[in-house]
Protein backbone atom coordinates (compact mmCIF):
# COMPACT_ATOMS: atom_id res chain seq x y z
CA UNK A 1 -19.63 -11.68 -80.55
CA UNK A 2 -16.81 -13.55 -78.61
CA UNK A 3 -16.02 -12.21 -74.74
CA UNK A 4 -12.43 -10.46 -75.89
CA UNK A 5 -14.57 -7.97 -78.56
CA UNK A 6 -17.33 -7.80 -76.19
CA UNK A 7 -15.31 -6.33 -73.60
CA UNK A 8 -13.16 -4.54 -76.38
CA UNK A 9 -16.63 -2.85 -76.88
CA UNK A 10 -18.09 -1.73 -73.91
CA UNK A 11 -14.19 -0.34 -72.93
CA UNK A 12 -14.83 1.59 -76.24
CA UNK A 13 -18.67 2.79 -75.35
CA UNK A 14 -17.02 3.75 -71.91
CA UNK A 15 -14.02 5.79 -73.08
CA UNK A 16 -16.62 7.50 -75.64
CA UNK A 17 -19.13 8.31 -72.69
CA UNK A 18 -16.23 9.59 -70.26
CA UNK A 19 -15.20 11.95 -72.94
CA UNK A 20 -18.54 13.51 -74.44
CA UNK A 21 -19.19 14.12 -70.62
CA UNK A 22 -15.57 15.80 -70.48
CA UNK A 23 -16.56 18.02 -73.68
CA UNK A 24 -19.95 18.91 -71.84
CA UNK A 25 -18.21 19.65 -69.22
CA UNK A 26 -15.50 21.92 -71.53
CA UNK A 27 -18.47 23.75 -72.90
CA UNK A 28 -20.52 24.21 -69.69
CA UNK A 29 -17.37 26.20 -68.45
CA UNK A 30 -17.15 28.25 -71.79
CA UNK A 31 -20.37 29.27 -71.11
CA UNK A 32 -20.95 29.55 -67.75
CA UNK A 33 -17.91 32.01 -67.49
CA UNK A 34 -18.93 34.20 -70.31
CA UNK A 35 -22.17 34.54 -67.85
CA UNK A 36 -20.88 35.26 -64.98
CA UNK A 37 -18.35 37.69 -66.49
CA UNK A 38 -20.81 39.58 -67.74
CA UNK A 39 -23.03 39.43 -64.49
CA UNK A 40 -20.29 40.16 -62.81
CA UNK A 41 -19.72 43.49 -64.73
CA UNK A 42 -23.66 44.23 -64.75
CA UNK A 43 -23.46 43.91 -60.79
CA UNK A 44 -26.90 41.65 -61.59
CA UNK A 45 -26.63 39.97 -58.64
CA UNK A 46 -26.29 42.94 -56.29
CA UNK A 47 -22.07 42.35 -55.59
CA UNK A 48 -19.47 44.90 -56.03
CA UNK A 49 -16.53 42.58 -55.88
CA UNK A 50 -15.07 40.24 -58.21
CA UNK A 51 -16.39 37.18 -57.80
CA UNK A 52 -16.88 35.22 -61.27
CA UNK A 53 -12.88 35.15 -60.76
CA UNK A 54 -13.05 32.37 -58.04
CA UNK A 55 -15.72 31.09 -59.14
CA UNK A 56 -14.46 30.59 -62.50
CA UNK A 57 -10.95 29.51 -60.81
CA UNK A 58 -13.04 26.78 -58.89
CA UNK A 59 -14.36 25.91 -61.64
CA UNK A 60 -11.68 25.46 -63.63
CA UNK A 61 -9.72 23.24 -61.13
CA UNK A 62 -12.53 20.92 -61.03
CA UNK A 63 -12.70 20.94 -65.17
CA UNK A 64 -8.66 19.82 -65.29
CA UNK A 65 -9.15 17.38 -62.43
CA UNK A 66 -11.80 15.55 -64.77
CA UNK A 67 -9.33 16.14 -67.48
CA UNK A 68 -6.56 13.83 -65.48
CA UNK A 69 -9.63 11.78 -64.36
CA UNK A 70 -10.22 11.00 -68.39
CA UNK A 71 -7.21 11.55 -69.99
CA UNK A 72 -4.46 9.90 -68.04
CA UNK A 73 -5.88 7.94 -65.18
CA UNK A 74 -8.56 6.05 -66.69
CA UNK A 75 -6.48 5.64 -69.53
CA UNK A 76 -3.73 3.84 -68.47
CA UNK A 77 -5.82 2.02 -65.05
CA UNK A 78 -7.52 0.09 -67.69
CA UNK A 79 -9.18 -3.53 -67.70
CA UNK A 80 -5.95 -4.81 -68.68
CA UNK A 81 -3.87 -2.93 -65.54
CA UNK A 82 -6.74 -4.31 -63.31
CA UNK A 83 -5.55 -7.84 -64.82
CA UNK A 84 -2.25 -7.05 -65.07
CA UNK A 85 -2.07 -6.07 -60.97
CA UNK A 86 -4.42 -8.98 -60.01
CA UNK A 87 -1.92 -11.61 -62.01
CA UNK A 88 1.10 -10.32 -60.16
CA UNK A 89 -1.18 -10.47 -56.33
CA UNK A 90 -2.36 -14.09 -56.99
CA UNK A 91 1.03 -15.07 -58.08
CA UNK A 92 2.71 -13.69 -55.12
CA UNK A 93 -0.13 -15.04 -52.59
CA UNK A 94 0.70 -18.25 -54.54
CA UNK A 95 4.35 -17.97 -53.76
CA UNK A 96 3.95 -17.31 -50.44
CA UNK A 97 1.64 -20.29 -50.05
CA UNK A 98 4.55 -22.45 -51.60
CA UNK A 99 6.47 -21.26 -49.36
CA UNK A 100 4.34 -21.79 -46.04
CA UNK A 101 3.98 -25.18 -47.27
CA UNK A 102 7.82 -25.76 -47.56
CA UNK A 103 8.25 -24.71 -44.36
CA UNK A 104 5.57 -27.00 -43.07
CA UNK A 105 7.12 -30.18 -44.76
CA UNK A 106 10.91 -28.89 -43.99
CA UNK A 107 9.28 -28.97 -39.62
CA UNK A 108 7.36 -32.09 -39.98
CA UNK A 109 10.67 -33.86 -41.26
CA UNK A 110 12.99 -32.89 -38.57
């Protein structure tokens, strides 16, 4: 297997991983909620207020940030956007370089 489909591969395998842990994740909530609602309403744990409403809120918020987390940041901060960003650094440190150099040559001469 050449280097290009290797890493075409393992982006694949991670991108698969992120989002069966994202569906866990999606279920987990389901249930857990459906739990605590109905603890909640049984007063199991011993509290007369409603608290499976935060915690489900909390819960919630941390469920959509690992939605951005898969769905939109990782997919677009990629390999090829790490590349992309480390191309465009090396070829400004190079330009800078050039000119540090021109400036060198442009003192020695005078």
């Amino acid at each position: 297997m050449e280097k290009e489909q290797h890493e075409q591969y393992e982006y694949a395998r991670k991108r698969l991983k992120q989002k069966k842990g994202l569906y866990f994740h999606f279920v987990l909530l389901v249930l857990g909620s459906i739990f605590m609602f109905i603890a909640n309403h049984y007063s199991i744990f011993g509290f007369t207020a409603n608290w499976a409403i935060w915690v489900i809120t909390f819960w919630a918020f941390l469920f959509i940030l690992h939605f951005i987390k898969v769905y939109i940041t990782d997919r677009f901060m990629n390999k090829n956007w790490e590349r992309d960003q480390i191309d465009k650094l090396v070829a400004k440190q190079q330009q800078k370089i050039e000119q540090l150099h021109n400036q060198i040559e442009e003192n020695s001469t005078k």
